[in-house]
PDB file of N, CA and C in Angstrom:
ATOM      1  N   UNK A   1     148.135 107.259 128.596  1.00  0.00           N
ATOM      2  CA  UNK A   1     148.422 105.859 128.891  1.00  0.00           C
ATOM      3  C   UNK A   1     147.392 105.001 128.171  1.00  0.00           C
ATOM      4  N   UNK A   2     147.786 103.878 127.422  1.00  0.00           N
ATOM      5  CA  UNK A   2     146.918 102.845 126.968  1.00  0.00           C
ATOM      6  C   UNK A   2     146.715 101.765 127.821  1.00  0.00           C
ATOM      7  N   UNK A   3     146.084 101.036 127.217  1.00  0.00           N
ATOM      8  CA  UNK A   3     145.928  99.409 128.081  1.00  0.00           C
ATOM      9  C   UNK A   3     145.732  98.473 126.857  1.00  0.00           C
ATOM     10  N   UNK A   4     146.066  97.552 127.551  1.00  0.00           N
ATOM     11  CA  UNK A   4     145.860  95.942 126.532  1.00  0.00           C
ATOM     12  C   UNK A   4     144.885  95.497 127.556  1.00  0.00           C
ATOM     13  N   UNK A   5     144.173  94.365 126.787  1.00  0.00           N
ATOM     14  CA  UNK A   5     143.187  93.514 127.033  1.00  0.00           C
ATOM     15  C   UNK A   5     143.609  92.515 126.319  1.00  0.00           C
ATOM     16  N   UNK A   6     143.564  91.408 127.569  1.00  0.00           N
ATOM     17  CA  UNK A   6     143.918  89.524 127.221  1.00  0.00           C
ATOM     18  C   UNK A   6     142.892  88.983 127.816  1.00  0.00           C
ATOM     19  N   UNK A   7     142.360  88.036 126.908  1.00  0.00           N
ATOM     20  CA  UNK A   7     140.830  87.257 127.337  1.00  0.00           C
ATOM     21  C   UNK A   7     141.334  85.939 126.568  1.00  0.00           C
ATOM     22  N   UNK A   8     140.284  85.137 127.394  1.00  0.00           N
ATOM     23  CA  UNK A   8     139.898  83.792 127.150  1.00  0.00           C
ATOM     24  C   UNK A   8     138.378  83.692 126.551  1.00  0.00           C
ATOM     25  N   UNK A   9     137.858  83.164 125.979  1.00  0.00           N
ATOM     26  CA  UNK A   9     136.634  82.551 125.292  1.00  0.00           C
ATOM     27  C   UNK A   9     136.723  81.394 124.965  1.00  0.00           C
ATOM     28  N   UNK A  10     135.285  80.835 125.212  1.00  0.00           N
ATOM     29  CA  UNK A  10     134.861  79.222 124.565  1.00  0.00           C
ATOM     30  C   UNK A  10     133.515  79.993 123.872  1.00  0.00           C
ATOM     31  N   UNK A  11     133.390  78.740 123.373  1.00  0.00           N
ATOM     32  CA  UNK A  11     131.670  78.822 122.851  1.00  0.00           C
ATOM     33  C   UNK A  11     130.552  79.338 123.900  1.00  0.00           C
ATOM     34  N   UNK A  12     130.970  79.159 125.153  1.00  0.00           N
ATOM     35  CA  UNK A  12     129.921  79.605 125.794  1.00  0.00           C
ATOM     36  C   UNK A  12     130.310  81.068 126.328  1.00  0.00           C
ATOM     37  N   UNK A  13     130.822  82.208 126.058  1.00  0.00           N
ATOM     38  CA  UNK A  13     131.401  83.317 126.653  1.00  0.00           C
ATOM     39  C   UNK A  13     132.699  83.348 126.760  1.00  0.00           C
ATOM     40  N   UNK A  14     133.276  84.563 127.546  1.00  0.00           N
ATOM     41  CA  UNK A  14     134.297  84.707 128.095  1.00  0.00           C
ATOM     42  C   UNK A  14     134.562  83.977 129.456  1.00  0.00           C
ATOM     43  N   UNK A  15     135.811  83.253 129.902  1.00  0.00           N
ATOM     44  CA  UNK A  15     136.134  82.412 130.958  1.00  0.00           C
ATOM     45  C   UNK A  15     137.114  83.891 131.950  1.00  0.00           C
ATOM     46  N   UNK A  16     137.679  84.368 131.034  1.00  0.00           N
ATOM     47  CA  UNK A  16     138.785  84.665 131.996  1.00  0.00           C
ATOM     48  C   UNK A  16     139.425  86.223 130.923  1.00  0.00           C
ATOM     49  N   UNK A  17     139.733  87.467 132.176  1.00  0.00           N
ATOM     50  CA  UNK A  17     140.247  88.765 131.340  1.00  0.00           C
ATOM     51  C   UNK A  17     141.159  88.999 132.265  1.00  0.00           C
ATOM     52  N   UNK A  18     141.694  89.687 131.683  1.00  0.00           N
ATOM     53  CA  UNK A  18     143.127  90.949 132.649  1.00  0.00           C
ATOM     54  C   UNK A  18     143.166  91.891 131.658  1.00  0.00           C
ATOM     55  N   UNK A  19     143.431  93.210 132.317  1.00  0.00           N
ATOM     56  CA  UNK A  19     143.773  94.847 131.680  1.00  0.00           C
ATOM     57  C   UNK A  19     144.486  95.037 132.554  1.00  0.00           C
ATOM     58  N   UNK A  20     146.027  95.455 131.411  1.00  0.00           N
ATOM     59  CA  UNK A  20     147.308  95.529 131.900  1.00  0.00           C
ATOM     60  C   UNK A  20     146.983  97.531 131.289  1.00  0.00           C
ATOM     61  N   UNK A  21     147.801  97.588 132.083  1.00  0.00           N
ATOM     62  CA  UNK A  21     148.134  98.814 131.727  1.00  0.00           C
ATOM     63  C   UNK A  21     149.338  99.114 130.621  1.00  0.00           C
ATOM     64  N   UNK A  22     149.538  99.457 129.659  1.00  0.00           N
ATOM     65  CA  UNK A  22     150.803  99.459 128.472  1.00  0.00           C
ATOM     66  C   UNK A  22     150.341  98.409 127.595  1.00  0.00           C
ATOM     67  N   UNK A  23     151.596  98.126 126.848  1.00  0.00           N
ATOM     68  CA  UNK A  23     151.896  96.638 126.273  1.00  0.00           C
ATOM     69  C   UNK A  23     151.895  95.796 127.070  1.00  0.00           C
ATOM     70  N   UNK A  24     151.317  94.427 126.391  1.00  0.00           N
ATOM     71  CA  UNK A  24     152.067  92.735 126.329  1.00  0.00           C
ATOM     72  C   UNK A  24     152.792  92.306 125.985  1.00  0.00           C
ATOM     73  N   UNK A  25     154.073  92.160 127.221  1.00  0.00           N
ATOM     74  CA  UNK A  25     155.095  91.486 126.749  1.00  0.00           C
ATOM     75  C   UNK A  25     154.908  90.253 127.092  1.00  0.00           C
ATOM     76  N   UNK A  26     156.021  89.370 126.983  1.00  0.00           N
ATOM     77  CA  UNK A  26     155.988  88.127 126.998  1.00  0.00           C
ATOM     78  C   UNK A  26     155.764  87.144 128.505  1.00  0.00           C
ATOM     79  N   UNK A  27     156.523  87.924 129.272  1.00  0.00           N
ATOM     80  CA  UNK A  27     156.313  88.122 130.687  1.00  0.00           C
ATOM     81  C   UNK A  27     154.624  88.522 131.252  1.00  0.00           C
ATOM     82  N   UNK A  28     154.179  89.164 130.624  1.00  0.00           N
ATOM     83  CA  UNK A  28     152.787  89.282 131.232  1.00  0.00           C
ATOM     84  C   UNK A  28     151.475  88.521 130.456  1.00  0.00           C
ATOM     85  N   UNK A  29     152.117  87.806 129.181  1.00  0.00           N
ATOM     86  CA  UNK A  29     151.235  86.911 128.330  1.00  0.00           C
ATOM     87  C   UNK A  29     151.817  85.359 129.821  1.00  0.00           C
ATOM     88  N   UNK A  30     153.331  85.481 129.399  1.00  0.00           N
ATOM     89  CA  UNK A  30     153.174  84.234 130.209  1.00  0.00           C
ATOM     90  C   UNK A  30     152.557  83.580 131.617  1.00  0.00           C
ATOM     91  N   UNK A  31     152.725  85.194 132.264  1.00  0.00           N
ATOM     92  CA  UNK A  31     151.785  85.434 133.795  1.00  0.00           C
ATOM     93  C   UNK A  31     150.044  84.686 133.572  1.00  0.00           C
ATOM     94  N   UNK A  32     149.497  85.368 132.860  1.00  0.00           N
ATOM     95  CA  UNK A  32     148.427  85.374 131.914  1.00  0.00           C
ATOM     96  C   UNK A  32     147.961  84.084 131.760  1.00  0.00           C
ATOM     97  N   UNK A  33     148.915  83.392 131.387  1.00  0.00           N
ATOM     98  CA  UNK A  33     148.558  81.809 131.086  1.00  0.00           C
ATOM     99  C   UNK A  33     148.359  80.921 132.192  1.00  0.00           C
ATOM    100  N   UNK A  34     149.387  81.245 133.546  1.00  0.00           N
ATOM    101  CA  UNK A  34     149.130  80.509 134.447  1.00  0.00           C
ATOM    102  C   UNK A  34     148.578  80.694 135.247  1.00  0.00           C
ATOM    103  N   UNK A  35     148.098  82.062 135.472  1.00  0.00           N
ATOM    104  CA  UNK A  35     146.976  81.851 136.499  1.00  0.00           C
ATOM    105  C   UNK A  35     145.799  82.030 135.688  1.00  0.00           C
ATOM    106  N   UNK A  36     145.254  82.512 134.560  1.00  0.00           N
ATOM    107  CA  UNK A  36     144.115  83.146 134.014  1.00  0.00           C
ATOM    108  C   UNK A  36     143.554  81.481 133.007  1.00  0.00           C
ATOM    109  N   UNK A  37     144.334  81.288 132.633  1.00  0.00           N
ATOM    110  CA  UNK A  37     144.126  80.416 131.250  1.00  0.00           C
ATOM    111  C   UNK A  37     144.272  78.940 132.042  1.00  0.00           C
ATOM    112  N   UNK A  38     145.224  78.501 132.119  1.00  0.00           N
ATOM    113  CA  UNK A  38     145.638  77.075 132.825  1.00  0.00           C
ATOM    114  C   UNK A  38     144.836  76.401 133.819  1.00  0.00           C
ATOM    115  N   UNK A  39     144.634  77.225 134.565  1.00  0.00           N
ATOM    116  CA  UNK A  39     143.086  76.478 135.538  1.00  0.00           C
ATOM    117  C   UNK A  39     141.664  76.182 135.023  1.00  0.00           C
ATOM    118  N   UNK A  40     141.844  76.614 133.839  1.00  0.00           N
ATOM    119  CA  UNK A  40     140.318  76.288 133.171  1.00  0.00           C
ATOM    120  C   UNK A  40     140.377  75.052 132.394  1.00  0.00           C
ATOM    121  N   UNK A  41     141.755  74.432 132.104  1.00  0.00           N
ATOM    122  CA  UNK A  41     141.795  73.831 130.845  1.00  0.00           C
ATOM    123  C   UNK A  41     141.840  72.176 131.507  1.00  0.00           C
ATOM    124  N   UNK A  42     141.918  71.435 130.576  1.00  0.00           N
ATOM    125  CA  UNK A  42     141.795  70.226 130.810  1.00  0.00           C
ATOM    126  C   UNK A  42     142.413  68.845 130.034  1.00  0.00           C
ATOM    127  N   UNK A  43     142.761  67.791 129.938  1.00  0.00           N
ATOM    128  CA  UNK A  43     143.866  66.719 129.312  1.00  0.00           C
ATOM    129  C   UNK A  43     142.715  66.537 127.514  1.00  0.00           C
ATOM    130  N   UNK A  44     143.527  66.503 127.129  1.00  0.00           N
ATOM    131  CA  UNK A  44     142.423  66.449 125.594  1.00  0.00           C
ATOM    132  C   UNK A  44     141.976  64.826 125.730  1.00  0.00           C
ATOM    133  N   UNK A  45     140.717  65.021 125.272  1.00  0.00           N
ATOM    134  CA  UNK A  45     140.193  65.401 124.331  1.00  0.00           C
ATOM    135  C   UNK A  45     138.857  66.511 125.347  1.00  0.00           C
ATOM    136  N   UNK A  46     139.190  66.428 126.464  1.00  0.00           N
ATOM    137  CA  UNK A  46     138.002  66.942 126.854  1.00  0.00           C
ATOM    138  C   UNK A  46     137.568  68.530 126.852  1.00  0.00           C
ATOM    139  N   UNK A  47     136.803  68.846 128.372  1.00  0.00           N
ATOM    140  CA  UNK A  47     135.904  70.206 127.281  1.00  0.00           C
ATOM    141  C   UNK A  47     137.828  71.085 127.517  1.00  0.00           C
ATOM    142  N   UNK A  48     137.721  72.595 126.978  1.00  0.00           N
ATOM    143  CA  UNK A  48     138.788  73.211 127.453  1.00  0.00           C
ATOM    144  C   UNK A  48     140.193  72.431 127.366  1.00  0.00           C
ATOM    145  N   UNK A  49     140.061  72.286 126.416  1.00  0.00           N
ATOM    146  CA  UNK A  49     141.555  71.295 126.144  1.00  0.00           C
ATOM    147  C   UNK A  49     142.094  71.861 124.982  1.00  0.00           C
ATOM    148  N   UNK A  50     141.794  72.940 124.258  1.00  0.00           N
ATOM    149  CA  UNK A  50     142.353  73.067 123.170  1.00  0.00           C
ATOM    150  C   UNK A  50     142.745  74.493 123.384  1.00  0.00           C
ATOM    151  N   UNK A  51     143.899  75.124 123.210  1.00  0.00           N
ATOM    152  CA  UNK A  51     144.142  76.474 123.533  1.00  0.00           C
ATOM    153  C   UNK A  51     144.845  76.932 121.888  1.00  0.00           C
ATOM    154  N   UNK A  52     144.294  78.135 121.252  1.00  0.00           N
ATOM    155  CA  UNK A  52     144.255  78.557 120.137  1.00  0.00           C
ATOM    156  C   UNK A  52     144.399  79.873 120.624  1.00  0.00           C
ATOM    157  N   UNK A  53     146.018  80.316 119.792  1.00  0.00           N
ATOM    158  CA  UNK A  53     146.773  81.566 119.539  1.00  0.00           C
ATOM    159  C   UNK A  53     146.457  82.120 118.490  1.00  0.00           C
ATOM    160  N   UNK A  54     147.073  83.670 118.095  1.00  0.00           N
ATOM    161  CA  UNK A  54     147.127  83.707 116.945  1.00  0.00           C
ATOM    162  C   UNK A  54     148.596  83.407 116.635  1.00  0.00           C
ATOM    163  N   UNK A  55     148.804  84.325 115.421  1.00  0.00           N
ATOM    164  CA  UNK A  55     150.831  84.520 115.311  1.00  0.00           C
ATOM    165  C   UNK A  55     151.660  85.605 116.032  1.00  0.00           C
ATOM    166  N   UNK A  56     150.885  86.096 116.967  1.00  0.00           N
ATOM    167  CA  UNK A  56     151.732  86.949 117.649  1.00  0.00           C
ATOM    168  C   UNK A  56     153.059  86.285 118.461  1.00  0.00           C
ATOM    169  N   UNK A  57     154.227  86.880 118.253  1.00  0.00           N
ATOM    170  CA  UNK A  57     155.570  86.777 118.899  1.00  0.00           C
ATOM    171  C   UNK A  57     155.683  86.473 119.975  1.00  0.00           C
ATOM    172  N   UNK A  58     154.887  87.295 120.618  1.00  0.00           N
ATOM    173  CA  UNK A  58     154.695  86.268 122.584  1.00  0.00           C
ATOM    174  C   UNK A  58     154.707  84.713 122.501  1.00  0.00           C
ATOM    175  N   UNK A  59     153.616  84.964 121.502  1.00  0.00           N
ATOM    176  CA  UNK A  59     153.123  82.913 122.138  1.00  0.00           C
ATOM    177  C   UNK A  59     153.665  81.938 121.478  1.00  0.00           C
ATOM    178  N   UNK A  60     155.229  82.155 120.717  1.00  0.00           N
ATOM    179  CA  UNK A  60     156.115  81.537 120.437  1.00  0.00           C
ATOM    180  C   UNK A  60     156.930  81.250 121.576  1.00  0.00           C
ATOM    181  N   UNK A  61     157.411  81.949 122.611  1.00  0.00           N
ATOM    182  CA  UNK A  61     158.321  81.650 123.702  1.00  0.00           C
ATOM    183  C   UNK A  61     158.305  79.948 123.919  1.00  0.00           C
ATOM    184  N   UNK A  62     159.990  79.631 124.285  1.00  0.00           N
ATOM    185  CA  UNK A  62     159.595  78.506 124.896  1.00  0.00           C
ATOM    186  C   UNK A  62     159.180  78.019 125.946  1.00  0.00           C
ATOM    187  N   UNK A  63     159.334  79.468 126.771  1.00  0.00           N
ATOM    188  CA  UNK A  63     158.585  79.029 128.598  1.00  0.00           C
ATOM    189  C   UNK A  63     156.617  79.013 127.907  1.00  0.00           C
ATOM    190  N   UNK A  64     156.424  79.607 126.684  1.00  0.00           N
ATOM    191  CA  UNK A  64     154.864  79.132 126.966  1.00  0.00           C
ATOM    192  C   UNK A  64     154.721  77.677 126.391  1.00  0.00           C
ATOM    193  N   UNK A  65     155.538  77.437 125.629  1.00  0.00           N
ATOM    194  CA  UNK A  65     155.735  76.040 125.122  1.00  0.00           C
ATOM    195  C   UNK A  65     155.320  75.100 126.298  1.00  0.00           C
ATOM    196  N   UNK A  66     156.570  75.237 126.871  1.00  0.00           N
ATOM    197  CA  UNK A  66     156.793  74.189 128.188  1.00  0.00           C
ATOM    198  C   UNK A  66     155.899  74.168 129.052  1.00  0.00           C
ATOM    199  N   UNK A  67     155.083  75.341 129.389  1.00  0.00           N
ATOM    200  CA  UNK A  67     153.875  75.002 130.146  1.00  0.00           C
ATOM    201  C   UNK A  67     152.883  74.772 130.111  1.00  0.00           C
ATOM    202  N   UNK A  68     152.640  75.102 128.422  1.00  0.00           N
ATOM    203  CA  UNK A  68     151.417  73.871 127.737  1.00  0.00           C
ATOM    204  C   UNK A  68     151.677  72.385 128.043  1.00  0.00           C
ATOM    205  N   UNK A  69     153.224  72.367 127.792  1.00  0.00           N
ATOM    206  CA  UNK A  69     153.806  70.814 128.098  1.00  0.00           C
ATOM    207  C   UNK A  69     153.591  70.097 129.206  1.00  0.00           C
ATOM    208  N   UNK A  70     153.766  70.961 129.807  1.00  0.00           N
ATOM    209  CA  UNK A  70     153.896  70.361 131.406  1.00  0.00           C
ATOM    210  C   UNK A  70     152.348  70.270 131.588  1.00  0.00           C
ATOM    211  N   UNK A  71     151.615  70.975 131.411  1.00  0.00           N
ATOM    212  CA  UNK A  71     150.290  70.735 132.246  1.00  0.00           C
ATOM    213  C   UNK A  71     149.255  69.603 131.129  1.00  0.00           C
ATOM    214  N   UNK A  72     149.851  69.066 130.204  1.00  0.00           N
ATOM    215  CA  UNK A  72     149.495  67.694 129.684  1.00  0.00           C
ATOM    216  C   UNK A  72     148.423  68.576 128.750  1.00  0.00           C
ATOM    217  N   UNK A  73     148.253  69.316 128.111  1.00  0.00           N
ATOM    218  CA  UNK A  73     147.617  70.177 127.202  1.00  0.00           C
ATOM    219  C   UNK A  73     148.077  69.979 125.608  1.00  0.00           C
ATOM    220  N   UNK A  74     148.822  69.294 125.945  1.00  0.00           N
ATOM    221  CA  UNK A  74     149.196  69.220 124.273  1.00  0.00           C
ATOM    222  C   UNK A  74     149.803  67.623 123.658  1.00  0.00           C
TER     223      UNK A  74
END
């Protein structure tokens, strides 16, 4: 059995991890975002306001779209 590892970082450290057991699907990136990622962040311009992906296929979805949207992040 493998595991994935999903983290958060700023300049000052790591904020926030989860170890899933298997793959990341899109469903457990999107889990990921709302409780792990989303409570840290904040309306731009301020601190934690900027959330940076790479090109992975998950973080195209439009449910992660919409909940950048919704929580005034973008």
């Amino acid at each position: 059995m493998h595991y994935s590892i999903l983290l958060a970082i700023t300049l000052d450290g790591i904020i926030t991890y989860n170890i899933i057991k298997g793959a990341v699907d899109g469903e457990h990136f999107l889990q990921f975002l709302k409780e792990h990622i989303m409570p840290f962040t904040n309306t731009y311009p301020g601190p934690c306001s900027i959330i940076i992906m790479d090109n992975c296929c998950i973080h195209h979805g439009e449910e992660i779209h919409k909940l950048v949207e919704d929580m005034h992040c973008m």
